[in-house]
Protein backbone atom coordinates (compact mmCIF):
# COMPACT_ATOMS: atom_id res chain seq x y z
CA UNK A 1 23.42 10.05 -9.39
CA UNK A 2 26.74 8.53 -10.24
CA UNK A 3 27.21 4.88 -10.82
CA UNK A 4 27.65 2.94 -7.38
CA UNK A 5 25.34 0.59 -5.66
CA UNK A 6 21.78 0.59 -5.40
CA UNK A 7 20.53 3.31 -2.94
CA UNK A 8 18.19 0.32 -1.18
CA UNK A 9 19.72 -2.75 -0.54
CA UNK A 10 17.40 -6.31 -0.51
CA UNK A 11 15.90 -7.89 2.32
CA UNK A 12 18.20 -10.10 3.72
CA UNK A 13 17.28 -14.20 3.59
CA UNK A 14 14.48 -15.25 6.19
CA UNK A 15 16.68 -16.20 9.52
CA UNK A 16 13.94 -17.06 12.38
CA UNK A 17 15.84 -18.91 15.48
CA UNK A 18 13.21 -17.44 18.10
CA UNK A 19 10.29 -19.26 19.30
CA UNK A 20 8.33 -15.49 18.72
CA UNK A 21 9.31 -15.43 15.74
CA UNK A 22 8.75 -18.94 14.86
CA UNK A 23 5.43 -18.76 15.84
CA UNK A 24 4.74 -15.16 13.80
CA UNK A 25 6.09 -16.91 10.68
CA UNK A 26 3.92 -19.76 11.09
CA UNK A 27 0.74 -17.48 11.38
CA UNK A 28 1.44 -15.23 8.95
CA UNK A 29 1.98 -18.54 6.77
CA UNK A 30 -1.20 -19.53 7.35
CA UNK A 31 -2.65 -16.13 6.29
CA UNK A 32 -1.33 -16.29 3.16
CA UNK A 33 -2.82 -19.89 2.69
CA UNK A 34 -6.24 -18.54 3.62
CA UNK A 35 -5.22 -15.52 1.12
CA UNK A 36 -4.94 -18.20 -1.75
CA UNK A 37 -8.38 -19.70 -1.35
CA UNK A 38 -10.37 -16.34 -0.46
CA UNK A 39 -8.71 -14.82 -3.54
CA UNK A 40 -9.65 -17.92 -5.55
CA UNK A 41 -12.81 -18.03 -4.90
CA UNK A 42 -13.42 -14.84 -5.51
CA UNK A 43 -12.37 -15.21 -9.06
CA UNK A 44 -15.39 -17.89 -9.32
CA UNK A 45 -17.25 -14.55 -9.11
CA UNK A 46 -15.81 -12.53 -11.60
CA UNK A 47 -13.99 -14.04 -15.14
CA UNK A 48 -10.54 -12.44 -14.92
CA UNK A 49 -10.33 -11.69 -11.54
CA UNK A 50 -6.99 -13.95 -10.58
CA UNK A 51 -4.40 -13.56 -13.54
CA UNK A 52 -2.42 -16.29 -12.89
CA UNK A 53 -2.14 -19.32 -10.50
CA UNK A 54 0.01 -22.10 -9.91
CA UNK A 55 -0.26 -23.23 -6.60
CA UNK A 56 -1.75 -26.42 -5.03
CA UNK A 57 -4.42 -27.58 -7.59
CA UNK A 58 -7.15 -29.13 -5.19
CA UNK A 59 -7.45 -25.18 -3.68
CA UNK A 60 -8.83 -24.00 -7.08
CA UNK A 61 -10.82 -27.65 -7.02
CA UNK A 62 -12.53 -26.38 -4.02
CA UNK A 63 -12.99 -22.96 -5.02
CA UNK A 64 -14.83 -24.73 -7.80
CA UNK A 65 -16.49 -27.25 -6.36
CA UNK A 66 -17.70 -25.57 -3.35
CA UNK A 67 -18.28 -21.77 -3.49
CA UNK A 68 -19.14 -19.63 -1.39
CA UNK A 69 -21.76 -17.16 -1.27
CA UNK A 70 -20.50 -12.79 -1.36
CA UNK A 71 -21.62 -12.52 2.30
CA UNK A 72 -19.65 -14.86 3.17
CA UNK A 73 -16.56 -14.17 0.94
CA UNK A 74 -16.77 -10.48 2.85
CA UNK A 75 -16.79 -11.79 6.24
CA UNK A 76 -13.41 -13.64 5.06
CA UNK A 77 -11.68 -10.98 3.88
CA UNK A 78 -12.47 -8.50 6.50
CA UNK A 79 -11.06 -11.85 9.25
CA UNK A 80 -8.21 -12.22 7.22
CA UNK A 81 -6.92 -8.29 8.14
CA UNK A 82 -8.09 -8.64 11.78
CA UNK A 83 -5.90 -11.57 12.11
CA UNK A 84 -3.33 -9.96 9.80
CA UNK A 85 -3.59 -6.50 12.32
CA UNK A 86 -3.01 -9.06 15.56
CA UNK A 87 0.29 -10.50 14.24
CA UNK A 88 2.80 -8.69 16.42
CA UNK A 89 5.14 -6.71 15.47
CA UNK A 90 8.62 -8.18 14.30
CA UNK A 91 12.20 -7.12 13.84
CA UNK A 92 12.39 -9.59 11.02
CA UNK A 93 12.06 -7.26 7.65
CA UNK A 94 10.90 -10.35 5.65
CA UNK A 95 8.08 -10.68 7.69
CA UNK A 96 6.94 -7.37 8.29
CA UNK A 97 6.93 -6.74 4.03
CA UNK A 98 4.84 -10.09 3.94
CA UNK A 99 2.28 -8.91 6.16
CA UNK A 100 2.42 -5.22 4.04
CA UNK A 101 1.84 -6.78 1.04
CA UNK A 102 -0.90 -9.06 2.01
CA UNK A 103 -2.33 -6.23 4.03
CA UNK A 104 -2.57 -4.14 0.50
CA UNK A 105 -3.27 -6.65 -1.20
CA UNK A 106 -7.00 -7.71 1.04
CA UNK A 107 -7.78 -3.81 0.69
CA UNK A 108 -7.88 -4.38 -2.82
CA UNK A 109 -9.85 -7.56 -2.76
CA UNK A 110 -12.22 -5.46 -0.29
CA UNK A 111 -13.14 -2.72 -2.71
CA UNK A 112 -13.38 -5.38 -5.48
CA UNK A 113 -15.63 -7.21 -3.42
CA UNK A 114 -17.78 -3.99 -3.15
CA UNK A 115 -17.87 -3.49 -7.03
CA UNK A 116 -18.82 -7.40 -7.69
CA UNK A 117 -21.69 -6.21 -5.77
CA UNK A 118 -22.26 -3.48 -7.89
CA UNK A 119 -20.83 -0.66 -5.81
CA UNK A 120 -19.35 2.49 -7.83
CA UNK A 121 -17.23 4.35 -6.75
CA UNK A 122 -15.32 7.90 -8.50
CA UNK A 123 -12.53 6.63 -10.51
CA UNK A 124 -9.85 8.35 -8.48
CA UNK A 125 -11.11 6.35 -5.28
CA UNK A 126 -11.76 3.21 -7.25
CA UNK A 127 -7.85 3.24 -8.36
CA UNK A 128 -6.80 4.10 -4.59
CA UNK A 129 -8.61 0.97 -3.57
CA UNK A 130 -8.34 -0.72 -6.09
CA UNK A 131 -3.98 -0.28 -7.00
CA UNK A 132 -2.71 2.05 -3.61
CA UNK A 133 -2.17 5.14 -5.63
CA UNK A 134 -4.33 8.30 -5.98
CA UNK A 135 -3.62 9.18 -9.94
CA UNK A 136 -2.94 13.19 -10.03
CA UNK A 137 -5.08 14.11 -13.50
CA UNK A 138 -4.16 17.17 -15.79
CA UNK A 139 -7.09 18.60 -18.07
CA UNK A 140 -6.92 18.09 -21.50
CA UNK A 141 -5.90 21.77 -22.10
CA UNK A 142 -2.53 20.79 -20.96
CA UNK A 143 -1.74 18.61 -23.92
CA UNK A 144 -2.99 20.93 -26.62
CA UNK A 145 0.90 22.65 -26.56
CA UNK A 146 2.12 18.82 -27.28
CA UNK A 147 -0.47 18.67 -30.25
CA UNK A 148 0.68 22.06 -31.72
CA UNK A 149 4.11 20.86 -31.50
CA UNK A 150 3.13 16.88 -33.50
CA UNK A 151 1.27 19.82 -36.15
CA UNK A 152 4.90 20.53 -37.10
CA UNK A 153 6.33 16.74 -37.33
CA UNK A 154 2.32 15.65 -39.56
CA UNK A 155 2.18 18.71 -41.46
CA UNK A 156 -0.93 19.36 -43.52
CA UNK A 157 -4.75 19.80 -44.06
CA UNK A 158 -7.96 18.22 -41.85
CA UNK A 159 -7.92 17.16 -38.41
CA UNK A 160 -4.05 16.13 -37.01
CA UNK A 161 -5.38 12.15 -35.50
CA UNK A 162 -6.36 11.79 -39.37
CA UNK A 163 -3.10 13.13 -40.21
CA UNK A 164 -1.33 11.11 -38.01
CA UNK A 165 -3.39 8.03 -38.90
CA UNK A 166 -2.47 8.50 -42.72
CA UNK A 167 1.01 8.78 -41.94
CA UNK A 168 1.29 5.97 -39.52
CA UNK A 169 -0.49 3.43 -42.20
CA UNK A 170 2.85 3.37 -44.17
CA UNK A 171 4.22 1.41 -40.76
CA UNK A 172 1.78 -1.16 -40.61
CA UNK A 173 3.42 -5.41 -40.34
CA UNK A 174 1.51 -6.84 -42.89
CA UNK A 175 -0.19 -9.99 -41.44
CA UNK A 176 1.74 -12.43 -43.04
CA UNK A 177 5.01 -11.28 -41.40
CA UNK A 178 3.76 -10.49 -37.87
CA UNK A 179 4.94 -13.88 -36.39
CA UNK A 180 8.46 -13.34 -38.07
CA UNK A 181 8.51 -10.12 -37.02
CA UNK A 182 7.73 -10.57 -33.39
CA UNK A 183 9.33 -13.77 -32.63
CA UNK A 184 12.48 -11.99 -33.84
CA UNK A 185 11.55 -8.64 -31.16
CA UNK A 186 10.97 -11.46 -28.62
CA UNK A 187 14.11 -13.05 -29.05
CA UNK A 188 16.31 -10.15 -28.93
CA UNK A 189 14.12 -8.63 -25.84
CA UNK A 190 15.35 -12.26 -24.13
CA UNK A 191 18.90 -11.74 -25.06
CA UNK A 192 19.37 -7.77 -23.75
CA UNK A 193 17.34 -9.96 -20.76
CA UNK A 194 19.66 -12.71 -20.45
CA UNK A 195 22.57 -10.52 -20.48
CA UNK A 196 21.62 -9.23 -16.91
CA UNK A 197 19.26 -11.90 -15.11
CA UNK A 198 19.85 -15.48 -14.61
CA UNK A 199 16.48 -17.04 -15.57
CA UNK A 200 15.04 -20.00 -14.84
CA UNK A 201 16.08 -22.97 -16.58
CA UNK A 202 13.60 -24.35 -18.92
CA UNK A 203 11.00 -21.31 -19.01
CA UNK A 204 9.80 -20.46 -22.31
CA UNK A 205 6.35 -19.20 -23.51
CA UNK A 206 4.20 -19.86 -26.46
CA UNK A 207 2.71 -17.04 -28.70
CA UNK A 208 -0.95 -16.99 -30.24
CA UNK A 209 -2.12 -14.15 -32.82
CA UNK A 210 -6.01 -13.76 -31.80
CA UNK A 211 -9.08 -11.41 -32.16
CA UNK A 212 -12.05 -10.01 -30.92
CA UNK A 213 -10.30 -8.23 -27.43
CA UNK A 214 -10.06 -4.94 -25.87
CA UNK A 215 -6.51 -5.08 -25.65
CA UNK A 216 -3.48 -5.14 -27.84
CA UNK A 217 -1.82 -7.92 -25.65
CA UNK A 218 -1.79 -10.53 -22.52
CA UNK A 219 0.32 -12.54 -20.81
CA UNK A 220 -1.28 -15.57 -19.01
CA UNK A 221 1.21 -16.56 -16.85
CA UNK A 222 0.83 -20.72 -16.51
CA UNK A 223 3.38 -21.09 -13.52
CA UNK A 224 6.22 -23.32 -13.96
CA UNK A 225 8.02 -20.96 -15.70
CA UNK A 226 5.66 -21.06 -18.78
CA UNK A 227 3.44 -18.54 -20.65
CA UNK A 228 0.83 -17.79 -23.40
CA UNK A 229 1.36 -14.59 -24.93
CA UNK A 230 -1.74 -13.20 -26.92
CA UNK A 231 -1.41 -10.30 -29.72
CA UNK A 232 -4.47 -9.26 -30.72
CA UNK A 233 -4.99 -8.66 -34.47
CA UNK A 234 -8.25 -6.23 -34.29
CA UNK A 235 -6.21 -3.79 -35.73
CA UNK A 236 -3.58 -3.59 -37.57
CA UNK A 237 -0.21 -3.75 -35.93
CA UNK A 238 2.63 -1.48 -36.32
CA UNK A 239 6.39 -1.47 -36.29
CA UNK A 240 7.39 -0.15 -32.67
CA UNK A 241 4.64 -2.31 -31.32
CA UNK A 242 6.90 -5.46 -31.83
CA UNK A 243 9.43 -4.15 -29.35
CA UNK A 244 6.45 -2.92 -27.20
CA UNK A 245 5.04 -5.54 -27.18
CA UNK A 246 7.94 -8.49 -26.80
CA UNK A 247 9.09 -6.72 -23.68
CA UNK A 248 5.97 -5.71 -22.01
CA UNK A 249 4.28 -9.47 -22.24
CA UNK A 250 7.70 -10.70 -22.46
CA UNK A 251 11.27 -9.73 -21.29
CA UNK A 252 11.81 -8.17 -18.41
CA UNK A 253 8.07 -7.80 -18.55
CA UNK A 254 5.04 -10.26 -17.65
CA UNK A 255 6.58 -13.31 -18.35
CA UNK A 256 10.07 -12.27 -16.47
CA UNK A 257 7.95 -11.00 -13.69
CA UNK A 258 6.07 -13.74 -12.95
CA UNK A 259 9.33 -16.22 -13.32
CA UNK A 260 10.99 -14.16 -10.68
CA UNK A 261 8.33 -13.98 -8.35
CA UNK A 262 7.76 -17.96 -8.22
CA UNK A 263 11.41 -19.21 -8.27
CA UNK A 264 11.96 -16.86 -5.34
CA UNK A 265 8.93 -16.10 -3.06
CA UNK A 266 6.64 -19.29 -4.02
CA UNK A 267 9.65 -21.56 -4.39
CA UNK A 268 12.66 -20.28 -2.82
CA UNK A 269 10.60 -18.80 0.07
CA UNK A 270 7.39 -20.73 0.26
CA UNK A 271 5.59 -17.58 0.38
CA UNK A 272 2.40 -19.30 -1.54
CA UNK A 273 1.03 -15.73 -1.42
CA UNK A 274 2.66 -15.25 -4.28
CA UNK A 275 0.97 -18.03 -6.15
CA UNK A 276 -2.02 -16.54 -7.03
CA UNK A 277 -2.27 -13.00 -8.79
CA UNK A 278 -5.46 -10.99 -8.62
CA UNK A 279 -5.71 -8.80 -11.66
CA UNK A 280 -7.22 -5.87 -9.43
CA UNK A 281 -5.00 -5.16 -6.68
CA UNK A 282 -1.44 -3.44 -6.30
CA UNK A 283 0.46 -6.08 -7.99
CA UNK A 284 -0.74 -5.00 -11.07
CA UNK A 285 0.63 -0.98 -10.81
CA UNK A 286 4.00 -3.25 -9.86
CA UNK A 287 3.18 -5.52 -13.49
CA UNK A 288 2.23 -2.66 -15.47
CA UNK A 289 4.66 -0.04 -14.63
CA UNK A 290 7.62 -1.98 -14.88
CA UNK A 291 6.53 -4.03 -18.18
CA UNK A 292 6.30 -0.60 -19.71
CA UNK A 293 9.54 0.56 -18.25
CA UNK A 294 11.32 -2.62 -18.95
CA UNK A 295 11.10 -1.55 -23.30
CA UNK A 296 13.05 1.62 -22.24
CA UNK A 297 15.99 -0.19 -20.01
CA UNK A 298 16.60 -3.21 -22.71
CA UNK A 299 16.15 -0.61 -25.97
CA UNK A 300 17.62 2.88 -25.12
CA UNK A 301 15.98 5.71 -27.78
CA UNK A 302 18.89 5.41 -30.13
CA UNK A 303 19.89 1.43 -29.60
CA UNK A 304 15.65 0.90 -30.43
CA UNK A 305 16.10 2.84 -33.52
CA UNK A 306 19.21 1.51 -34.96
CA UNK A 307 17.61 -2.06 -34.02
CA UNK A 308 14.10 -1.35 -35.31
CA UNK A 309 15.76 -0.06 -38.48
CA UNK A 310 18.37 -2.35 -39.48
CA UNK A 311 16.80 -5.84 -38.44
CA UNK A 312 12.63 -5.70 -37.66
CA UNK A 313 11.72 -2.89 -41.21
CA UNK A 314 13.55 -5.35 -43.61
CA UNK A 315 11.75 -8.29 -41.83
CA UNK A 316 8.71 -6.30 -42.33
CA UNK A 317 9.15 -5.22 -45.91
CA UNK A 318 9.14 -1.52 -44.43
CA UNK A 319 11.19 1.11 -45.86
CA UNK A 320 13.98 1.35 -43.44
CA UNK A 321 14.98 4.95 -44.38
CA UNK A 322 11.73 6.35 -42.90
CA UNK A 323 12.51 4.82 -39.32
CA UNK A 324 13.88 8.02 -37.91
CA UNK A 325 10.62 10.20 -39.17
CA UNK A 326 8.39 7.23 -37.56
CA UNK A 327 10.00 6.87 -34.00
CA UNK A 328 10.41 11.06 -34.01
CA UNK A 329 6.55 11.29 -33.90
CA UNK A 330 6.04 7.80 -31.32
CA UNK A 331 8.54 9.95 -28.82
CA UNK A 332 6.39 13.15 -29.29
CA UNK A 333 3.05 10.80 -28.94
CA UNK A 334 4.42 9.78 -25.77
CA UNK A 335 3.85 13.40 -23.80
CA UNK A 336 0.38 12.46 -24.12
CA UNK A 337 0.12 9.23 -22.43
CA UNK A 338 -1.26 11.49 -19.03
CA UNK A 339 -4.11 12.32 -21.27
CA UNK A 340 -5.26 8.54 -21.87
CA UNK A 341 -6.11 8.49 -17.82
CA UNK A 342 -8.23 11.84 -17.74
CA UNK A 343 -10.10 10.74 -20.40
CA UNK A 344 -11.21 7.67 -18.53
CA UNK A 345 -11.72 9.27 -15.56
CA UNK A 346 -14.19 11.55 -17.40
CA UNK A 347 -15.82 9.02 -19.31
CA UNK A 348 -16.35 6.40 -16.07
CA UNK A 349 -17.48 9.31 -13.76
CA UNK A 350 -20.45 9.90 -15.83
CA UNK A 351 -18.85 13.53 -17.17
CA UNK A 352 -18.92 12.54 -21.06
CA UNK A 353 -20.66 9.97 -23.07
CA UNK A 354 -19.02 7.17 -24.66
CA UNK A 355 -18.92 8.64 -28.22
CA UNK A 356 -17.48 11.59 -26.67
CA UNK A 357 -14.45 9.49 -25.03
CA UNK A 358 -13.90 8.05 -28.35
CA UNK A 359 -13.09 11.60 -29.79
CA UNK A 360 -11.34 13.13 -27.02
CA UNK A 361 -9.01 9.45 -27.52
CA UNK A 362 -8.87 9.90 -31.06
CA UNK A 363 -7.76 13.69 -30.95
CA UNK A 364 -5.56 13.62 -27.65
CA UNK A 365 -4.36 9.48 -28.51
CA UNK A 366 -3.56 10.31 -32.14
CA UNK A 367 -5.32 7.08 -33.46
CA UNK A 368 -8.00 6.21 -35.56
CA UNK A 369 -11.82 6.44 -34.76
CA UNK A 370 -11.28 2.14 -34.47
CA UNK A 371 -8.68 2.58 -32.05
CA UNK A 372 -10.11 5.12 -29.66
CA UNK A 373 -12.88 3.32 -29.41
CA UNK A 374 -10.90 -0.15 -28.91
CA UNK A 375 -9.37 2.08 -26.01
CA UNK A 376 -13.12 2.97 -24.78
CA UNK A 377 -14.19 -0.51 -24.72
CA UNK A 378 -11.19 -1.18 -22.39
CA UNK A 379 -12.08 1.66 -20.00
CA UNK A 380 -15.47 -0.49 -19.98
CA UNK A 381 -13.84 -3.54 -19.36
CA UNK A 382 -11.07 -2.28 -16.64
CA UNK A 383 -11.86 0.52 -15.46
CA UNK A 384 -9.24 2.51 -13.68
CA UNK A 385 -7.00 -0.41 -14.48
CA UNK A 386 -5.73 2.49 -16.95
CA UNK A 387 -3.59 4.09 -14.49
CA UNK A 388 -0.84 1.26 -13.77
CA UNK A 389 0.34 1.77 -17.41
CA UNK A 390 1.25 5.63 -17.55
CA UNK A 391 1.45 6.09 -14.17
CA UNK A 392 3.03 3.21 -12.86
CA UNK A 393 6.23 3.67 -15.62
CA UNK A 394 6.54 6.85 -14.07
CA UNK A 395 6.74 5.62 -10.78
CA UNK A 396 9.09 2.74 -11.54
CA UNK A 397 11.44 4.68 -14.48
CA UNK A 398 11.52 7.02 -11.21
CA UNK A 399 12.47 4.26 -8.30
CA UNK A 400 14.53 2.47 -10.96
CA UNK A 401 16.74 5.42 -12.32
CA UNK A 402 17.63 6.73 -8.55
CA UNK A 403 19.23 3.88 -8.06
CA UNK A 404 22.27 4.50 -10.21
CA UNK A 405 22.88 5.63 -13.55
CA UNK A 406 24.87 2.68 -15.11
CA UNK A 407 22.77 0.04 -16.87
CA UNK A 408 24.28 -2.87 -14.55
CA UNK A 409 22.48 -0.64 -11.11
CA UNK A 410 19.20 -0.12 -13.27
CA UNK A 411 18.88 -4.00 -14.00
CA UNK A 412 20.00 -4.83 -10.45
CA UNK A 413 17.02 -2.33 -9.46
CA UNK A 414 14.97 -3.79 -11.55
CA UNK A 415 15.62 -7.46 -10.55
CA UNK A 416 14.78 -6.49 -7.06
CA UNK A 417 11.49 -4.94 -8.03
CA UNK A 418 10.69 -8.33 -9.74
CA UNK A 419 11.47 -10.89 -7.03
CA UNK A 420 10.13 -8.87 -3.81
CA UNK A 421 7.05 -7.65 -1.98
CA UNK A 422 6.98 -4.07 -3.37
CA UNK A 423 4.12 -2.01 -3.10
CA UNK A 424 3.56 1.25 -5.04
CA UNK A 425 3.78 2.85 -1.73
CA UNK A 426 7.26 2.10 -1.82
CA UNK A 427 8.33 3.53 -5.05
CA UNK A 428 7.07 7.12 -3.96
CA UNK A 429 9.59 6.31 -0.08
CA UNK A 430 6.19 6.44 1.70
CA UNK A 431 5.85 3.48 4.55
CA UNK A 432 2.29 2.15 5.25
CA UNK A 433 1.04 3.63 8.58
CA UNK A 434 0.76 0.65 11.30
């Protein structure tokens, strides 16, 4: 598609003169309210349930102070989408996405309920539930032409992950530069930001290097504008992960995400929907996808490796002249990234045993035997949570790039996705049936 204006244009502002309408707003405002508490008190059930929240503090004092018991917490969620279903239907687009999000977003907190409880269900139906998409999976066979191919790029003798491990090690931030290293990724992931949204005045973040987690970063979104961003020093930490990693958590990512969503639907709107974010629940697919997307629209291939090169391997006390062997074999690694879901799928349906997950990781992940099994422990941890990384780029690089072909159209795109109900429903052009 040729440069010219995004193919969807955004909802309009809210305009409500009728007294229909008036009174629809006003129910569906009260919805969300109820939304708030239900969801908060169902993270008094399960540590890491809601992500983020920065809405009235005495609702998460009474979530606190007086819980209430999974029965109960059922019955709510199940009167929340009768009274959501009873809302009439409205002409106003604004209030016919808030009732589709909200709507989503309850199914989710239904089949989370369910698991709290100790229901399992396959992985493919857990993710439906659990993120509104059915992940297609590919067998393993699939990527074995992408490892032949990586055989010619990590030439050699023994098994190709070791290979690829060996080579990899020469790439590795030594500790005592990773805060130099990534506070100077961060910065210029804000700036290529900057240059295309207007954010908030006053919103910064503040980084911590920690251990002991089954991930390689968080964002914890503190409202007002305000983050913590967590790297996690298990392992060691190479090069590209910088710019990974300061965009994902960062800019456009987590932190831009979040920004967006309060100055314009909890603030600008008074949507306080928006206020809370369960980690389990289509908001994340929306998170994950385009934090992973965002690295690619701020760092083309060529402008990352030019940048990586000239400014972060110096910083690093890397060798700058092997950049272009490096980010050769990270753009072949990334044909595999379907693989990473399959293997989960396997591994939580009961089909292979955990040491077994580890090597399929190991030889279809090209890491070490510490890292695949870092990436087993998360499958532990989240589940089919996996999915709204590889998948959900796809489905926003896909939404995103249809838009228009020009950078300016891309980040306009991508703005929208950040400040607006979108489910992943919407990314594939498919409208929830009524």
């Amino acid at each position: 598609m040729s440069a010219c204006a995004p193919a969807v244009e955004p909802l309009p502002a809210p305009v409500v003169t009728d007294t229909i309408g008036l009174k629809a707003a006003n129910e569906l405002g009260d919805i969300a309210a109820d939304y708030v508490k239900l969801t908060l008190a169902l993270g008094e059930k399960e540590a890491g349930y809601v992500d983020a929240y920065y809405g009235p503090p005495k609702w998460a004092e009474a979530a606190k102070n007086d819980p209430r018991d999974m029965r109960e917490l059922g019955n709510a969620i199940v009167d929340l989408m009768l009274r959501l279903d009873a809302l009439a239907t409205s002409d106003d687009p604004l209030l016919e996405a808030r009732k589709r999000f909200l709507s989503a977003q309850l199914e989710a907190a239904l089949t989370r309920h369910a698991m709290m409880q100790d229901e399992v269900f396959p992985f493919a139906k857990e993710a439906k539930g659990l993120f509104g998409v059915t992940p297609e999976l590919r067998p393993l066979a699939e990527f074995d032409p992408v490892l032949e191919e990586i055989e010619n790029i990590v030439p050699g003798e023994g098994p190709l992950s070791k290979r690829v491990a060996a080579f990899e090690n020469d790439y590795i931030i030594p500790k005592d530069r990773l805060k130099n290293v990534f506070d100077t990724a961060i910065a210029e992931c804000k700036a290529r930001t900057a240059a295309y949204f207007d954010l908030p005045a006053g919103e910064n973040f503040k980084m911590e290097f920690v251990t002991g987690k089954s991930w390689s970063g968080y964002n914890y979104y503190q409202g007002n504008y305000q983050s913590l961003i967590q790297i996690n020093t298990d392992l060691p930490i190479f090069i590209g992960r910088a710019v990974d990693l300061g965009c994902h958590e960062g800019y456009p990512g987590h932190h831009v995400f979040n920004m967006l969503l309060e100055r314009n639907l909890t603030n600008g709107r008074g949507w306080q929907e928006f206020s809370v974010y369960p980690l389990y629940s289509p908001q994340s697919l929306i998170a994950e996808g385009s934090a992973n997307y965002g690295i690619e629209l701020a760092f083309s291939g060529q402008e990352r490796l030019d940048y990586e090169r000239d400014v972060l391997y110096p910083l690093a006390g890397l060798n700058p002249d092997t950049a272009a062997a490096y980010w050769a074999l990270q753009i072949a690694k990334q044909a595999l990234s379907g693989a990473r879901m399959t293997i989960a799928q396997q591994y939580l349906d009961g089909e292979i045993t955990r040491d077994q997950a580890i090597a399929l990781n190991q030889k279809y992940q090209l890491v070490s035997a510490e890292r695949a099994a870092q990436m087993t422990d998360f499958n532990e941890q989240y589940r089919s949570y996996v999915i709204n990384y590889g998948l959900g780029m796809e489905m926003v690089r896909d939404w995103i790039e249809a838009q228009g072909d020009a950078p300016v159209w891309r980040w306009k795109a991508m703005e929208r996705l950040l400040s607006e109900p979108v489910l992943p429903e919407d990314l594939l052009g498919e409208l929830a049936e009524e």
